[in-house]
PDB file of N, CA and C in Angstrom:
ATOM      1  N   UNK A   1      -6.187  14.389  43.005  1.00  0.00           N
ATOM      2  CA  UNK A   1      -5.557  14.626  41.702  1.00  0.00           C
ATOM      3  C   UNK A   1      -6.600  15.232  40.765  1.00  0.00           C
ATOM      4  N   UNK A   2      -6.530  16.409  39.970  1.00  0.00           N
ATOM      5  CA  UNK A   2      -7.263  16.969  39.435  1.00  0.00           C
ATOM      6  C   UNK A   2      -6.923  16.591  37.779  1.00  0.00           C
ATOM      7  N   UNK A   3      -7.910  16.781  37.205  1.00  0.00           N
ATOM      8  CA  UNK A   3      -7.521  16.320  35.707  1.00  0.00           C
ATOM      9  C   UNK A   3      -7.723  17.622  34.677  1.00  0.00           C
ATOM     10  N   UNK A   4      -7.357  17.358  33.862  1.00  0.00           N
ATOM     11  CA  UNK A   4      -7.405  18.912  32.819  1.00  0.00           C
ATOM     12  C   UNK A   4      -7.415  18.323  31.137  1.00  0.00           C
ATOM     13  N   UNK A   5      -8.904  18.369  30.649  1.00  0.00           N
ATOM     14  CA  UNK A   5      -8.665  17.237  29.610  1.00  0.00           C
ATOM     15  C   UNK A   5      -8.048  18.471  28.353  1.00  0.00           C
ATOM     16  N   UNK A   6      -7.117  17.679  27.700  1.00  0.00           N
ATOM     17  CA  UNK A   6      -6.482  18.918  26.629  1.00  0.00           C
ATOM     18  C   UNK A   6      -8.114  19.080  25.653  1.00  0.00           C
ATOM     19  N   UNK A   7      -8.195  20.502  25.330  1.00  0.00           N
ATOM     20  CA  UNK A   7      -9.132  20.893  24.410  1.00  0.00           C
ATOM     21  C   UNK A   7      -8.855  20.612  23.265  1.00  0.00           C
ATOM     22  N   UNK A   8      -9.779  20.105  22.666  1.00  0.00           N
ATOM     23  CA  UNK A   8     -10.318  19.788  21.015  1.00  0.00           C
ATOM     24  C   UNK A   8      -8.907  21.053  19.947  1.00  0.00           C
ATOM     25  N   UNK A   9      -8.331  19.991  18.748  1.00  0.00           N
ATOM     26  CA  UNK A   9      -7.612  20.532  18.672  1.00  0.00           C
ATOM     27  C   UNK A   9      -8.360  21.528  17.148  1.00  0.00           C
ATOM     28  N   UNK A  10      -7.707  23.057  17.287  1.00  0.00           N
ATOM     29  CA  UNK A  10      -8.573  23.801  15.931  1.00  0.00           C
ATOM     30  C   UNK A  10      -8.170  23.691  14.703  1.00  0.00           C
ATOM     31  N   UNK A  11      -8.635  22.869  13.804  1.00  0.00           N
ATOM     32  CA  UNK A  11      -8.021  22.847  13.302  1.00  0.00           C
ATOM     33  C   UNK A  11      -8.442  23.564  11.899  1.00  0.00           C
ATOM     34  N   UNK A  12      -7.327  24.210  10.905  1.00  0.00           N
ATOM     35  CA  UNK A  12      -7.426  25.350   9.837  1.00  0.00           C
ATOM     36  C   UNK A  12      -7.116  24.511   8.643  1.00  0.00           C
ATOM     37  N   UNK A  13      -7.991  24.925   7.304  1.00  0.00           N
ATOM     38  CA  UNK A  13      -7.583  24.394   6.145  1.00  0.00           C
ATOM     39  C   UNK A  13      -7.194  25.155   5.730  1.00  0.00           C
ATOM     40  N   UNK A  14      -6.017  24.530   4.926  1.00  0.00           N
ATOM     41  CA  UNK A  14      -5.567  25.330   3.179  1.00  0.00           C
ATOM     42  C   UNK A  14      -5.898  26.353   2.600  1.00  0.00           C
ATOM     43  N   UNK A  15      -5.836  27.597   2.466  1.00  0.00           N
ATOM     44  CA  UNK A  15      -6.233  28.515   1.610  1.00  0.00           C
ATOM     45  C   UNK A  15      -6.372  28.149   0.024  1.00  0.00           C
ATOM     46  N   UNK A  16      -5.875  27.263  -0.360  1.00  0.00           N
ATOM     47  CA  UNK A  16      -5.462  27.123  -1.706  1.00  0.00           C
ATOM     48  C   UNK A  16      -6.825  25.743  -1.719  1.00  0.00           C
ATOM     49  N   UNK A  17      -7.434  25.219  -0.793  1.00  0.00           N
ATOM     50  CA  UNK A  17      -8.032  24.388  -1.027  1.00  0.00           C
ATOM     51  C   UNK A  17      -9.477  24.421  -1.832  1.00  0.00           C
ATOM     52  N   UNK A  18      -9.831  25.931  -2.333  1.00  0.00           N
ATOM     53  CA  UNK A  18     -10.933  26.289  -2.769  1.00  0.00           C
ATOM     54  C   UNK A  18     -12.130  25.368  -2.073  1.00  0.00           C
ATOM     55  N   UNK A  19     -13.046  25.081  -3.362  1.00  0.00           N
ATOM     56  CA  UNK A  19     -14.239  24.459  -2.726  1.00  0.00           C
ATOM     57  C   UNK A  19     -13.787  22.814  -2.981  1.00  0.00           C
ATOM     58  N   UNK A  20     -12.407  22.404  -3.118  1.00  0.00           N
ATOM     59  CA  UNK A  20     -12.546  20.690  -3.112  1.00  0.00           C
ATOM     60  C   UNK A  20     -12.769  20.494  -1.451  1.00  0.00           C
ATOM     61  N   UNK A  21     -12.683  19.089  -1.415  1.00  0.00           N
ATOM     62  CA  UNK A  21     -12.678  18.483  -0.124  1.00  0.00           C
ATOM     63  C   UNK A  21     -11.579  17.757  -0.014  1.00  0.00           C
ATOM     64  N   UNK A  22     -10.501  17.875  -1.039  1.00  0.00           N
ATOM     65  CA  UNK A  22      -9.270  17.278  -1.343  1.00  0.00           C
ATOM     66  C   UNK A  22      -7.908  17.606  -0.367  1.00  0.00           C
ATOM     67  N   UNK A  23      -8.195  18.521   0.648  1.00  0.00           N
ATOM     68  CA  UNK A  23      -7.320  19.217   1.500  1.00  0.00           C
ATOM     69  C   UNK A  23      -6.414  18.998   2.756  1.00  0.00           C
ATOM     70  N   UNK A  24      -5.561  19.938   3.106  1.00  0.00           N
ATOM     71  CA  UNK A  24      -4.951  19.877   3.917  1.00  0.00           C
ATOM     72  C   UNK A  24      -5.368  20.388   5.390  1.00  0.00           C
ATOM     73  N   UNK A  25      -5.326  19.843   6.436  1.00  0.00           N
ATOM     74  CA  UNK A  25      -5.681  20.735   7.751  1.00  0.00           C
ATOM     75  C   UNK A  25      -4.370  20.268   8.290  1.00  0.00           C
ATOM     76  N   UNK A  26      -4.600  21.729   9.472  1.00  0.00           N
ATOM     77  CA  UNK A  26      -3.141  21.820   9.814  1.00  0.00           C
ATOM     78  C   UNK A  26      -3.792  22.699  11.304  1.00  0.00           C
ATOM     79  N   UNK A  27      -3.066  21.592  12.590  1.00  0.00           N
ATOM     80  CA  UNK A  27      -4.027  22.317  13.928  1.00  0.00           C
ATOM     81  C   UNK A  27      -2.332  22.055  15.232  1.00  0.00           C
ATOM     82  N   UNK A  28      -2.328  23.184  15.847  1.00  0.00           N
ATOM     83  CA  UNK A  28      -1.300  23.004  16.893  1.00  0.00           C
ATOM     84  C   UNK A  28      -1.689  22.497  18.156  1.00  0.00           C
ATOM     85  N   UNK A  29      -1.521  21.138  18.238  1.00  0.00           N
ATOM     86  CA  UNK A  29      -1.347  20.304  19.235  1.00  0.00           C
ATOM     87  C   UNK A  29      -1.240  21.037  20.906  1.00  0.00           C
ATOM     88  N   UNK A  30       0.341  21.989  20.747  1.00  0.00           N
ATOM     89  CA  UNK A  30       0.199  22.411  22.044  1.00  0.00           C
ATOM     90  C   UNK A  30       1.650  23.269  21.863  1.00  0.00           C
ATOM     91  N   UNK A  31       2.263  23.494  22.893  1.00  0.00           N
ATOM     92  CA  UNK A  31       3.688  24.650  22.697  1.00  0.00           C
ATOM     93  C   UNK A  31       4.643  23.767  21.778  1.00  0.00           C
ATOM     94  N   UNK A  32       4.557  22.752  21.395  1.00  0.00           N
ATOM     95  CA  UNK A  32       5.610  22.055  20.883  1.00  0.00           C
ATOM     96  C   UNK A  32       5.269  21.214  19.663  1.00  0.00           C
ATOM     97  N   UNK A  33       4.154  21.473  19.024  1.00  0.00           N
ATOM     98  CA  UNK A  33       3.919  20.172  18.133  1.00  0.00           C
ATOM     99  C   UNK A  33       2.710  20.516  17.499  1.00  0.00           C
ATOM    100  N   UNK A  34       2.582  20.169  15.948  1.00  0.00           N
ATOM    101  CA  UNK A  34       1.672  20.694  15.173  1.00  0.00           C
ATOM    102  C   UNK A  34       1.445  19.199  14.544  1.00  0.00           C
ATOM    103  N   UNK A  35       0.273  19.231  14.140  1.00  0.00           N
ATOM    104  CA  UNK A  35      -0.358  17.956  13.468  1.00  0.00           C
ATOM    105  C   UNK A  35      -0.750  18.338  11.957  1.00  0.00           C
ATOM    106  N   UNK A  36      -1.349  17.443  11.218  1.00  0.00           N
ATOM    107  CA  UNK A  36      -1.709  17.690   9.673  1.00  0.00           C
ATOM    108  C   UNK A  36      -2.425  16.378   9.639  1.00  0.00           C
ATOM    109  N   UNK A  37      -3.124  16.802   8.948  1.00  0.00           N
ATOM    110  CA  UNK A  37      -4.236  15.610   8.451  1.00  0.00           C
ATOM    111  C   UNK A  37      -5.133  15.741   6.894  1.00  0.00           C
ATOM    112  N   UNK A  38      -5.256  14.865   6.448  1.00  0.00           N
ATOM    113  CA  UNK A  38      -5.750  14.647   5.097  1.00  0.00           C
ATOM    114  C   UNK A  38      -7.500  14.969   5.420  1.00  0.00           C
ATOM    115  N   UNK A  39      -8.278  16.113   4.559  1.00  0.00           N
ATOM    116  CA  UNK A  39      -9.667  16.315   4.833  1.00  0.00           C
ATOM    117  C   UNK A  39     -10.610  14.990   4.410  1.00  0.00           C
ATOM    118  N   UNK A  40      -9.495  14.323   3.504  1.00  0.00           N
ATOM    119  CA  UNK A  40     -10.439  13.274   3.110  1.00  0.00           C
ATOM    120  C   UNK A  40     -10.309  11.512   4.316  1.00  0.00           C
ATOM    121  N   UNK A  41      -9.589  11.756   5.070  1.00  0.00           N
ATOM    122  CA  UNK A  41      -9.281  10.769   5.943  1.00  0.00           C
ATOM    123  C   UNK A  41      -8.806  11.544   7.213  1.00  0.00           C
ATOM    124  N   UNK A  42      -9.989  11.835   7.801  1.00  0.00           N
ATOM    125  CA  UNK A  42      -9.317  12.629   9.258  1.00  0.00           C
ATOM    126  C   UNK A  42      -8.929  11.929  10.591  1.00  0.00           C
ATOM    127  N   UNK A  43      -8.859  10.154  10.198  1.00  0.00           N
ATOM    128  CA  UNK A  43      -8.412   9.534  11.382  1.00  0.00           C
ATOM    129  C   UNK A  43      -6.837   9.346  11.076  1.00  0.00           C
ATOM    130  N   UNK A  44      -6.411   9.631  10.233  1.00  0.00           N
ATOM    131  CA  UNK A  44      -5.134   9.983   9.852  1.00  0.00           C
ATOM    132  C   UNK A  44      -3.904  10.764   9.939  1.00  0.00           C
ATOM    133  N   UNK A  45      -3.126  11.237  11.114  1.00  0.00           N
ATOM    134  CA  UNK A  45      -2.293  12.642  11.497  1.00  0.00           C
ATOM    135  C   UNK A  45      -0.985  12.054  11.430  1.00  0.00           C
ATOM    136  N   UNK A  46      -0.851  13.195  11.215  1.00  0.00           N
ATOM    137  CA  UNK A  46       0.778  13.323  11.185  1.00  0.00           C
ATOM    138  C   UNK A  46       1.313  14.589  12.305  1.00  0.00           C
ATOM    139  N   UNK A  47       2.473  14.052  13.135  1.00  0.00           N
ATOM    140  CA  UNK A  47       2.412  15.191  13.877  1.00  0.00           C
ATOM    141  C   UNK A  47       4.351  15.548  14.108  1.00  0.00           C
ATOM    142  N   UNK A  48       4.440  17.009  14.143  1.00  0.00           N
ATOM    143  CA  UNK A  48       5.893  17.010  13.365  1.00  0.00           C
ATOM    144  C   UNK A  48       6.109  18.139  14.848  1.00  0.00           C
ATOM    145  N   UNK A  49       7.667  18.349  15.398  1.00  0.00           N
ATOM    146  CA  UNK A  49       7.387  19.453  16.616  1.00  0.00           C
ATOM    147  C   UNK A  49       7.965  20.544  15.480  1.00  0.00           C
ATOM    148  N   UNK A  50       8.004  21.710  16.644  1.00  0.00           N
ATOM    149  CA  UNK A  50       8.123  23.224  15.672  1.00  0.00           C
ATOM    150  C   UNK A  50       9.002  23.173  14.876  1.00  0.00           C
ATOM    151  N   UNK A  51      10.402  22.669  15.409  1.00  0.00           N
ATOM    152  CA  UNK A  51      11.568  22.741  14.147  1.00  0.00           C
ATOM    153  C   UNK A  51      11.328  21.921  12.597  1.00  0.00           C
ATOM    154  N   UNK A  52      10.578  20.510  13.123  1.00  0.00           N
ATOM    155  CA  UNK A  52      10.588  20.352  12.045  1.00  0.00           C
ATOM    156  C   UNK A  52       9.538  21.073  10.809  1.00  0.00           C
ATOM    157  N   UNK A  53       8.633  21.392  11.002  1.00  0.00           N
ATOM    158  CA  UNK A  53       7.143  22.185  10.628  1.00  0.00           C
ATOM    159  C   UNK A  53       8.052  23.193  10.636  1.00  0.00           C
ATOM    160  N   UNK A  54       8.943  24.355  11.024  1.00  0.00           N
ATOM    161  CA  UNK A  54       9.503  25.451  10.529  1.00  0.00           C
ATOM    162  C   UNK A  54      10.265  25.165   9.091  1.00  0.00           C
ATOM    163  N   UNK A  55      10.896  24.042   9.394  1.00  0.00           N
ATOM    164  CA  UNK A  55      11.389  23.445   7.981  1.00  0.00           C
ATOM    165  C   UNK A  55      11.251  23.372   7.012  1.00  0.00           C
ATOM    166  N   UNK A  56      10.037  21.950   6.864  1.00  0.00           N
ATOM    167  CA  UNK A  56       9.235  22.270   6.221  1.00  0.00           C
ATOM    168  C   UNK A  56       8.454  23.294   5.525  1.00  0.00           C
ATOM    169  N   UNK A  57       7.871  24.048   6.594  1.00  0.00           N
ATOM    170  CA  UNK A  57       7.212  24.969   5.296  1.00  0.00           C
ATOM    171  C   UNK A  57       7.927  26.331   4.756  1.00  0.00           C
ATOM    172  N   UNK A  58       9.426  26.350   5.206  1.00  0.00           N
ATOM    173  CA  UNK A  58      10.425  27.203   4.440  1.00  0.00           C
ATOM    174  C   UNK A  58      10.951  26.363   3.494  1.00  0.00           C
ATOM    175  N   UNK A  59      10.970  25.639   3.564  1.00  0.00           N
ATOM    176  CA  UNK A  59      11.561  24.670   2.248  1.00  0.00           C
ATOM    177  C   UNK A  59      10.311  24.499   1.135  1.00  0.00           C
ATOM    178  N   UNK A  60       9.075  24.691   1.586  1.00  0.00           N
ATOM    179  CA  UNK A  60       7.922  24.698   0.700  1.00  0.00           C
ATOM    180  C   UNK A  60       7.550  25.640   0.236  1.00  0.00           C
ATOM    181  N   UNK A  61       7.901  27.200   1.003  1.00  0.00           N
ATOM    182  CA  UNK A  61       8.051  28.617   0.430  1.00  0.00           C
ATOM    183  C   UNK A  61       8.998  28.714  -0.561  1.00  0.00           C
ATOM    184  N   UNK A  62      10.195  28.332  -0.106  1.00  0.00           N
ATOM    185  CA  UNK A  62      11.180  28.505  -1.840  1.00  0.00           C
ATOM    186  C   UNK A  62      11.338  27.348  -2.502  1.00  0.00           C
ATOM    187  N   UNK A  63      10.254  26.929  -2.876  1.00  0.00           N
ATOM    188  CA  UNK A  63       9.710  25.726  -4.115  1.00  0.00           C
ATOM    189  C   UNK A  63      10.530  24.511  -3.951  1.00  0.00           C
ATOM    190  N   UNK A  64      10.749  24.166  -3.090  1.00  0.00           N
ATOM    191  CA  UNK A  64      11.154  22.867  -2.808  1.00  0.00           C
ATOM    192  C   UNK A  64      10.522  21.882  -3.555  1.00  0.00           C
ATOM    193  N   UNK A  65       9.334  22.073  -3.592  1.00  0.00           N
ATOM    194  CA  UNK A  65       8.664  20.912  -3.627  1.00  0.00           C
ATOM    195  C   UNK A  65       7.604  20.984  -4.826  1.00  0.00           C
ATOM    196  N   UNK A  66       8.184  22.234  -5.401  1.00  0.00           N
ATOM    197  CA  UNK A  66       7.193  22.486  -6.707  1.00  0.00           C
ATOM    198  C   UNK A  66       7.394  21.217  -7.682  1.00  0.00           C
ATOM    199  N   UNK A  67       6.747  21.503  -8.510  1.00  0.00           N
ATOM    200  CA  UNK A  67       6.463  20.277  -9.510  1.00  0.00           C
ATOM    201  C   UNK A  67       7.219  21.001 -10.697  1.00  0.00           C
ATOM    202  N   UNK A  68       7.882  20.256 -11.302  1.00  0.00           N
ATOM    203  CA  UNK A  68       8.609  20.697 -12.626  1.00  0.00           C
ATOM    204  C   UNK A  68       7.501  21.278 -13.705  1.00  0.00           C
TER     205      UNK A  68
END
């Protein structure tokens, strides 16, 4: 039986995160599933599959979630 350990996942911050450390990372797991994690607590993930993460961040493109 041969083993195949999954590779280290890459993970990308926020554009909007300037120079805080206050941020978002956001790394794809694998064909089906994307994770997110807080820069300030990285033992912390959240992991959502494509539909829902397509959702999401179309619902966050037309201001869903803006702040009044």
């Amino acid at each position: 039986m041969s083993f195949h350990a999954t590779p280290p996942a890459q993970w990308r911050r926020s554009t909007r995160c300037g120079a805080s450390n206050g941020c978002v990372e956001v790394a794809r797991l694998d064909d089906e599933a994307i994770s997110v994690r807080d820069t300030e607590d990285v033992s912390a993930r959240l992991a959502f599959g494509l539909a829902e993460w397509r959702a999401f961040t179309e619902a966050a493109k037309g201001g869903r979630f803006d702040r009044p």
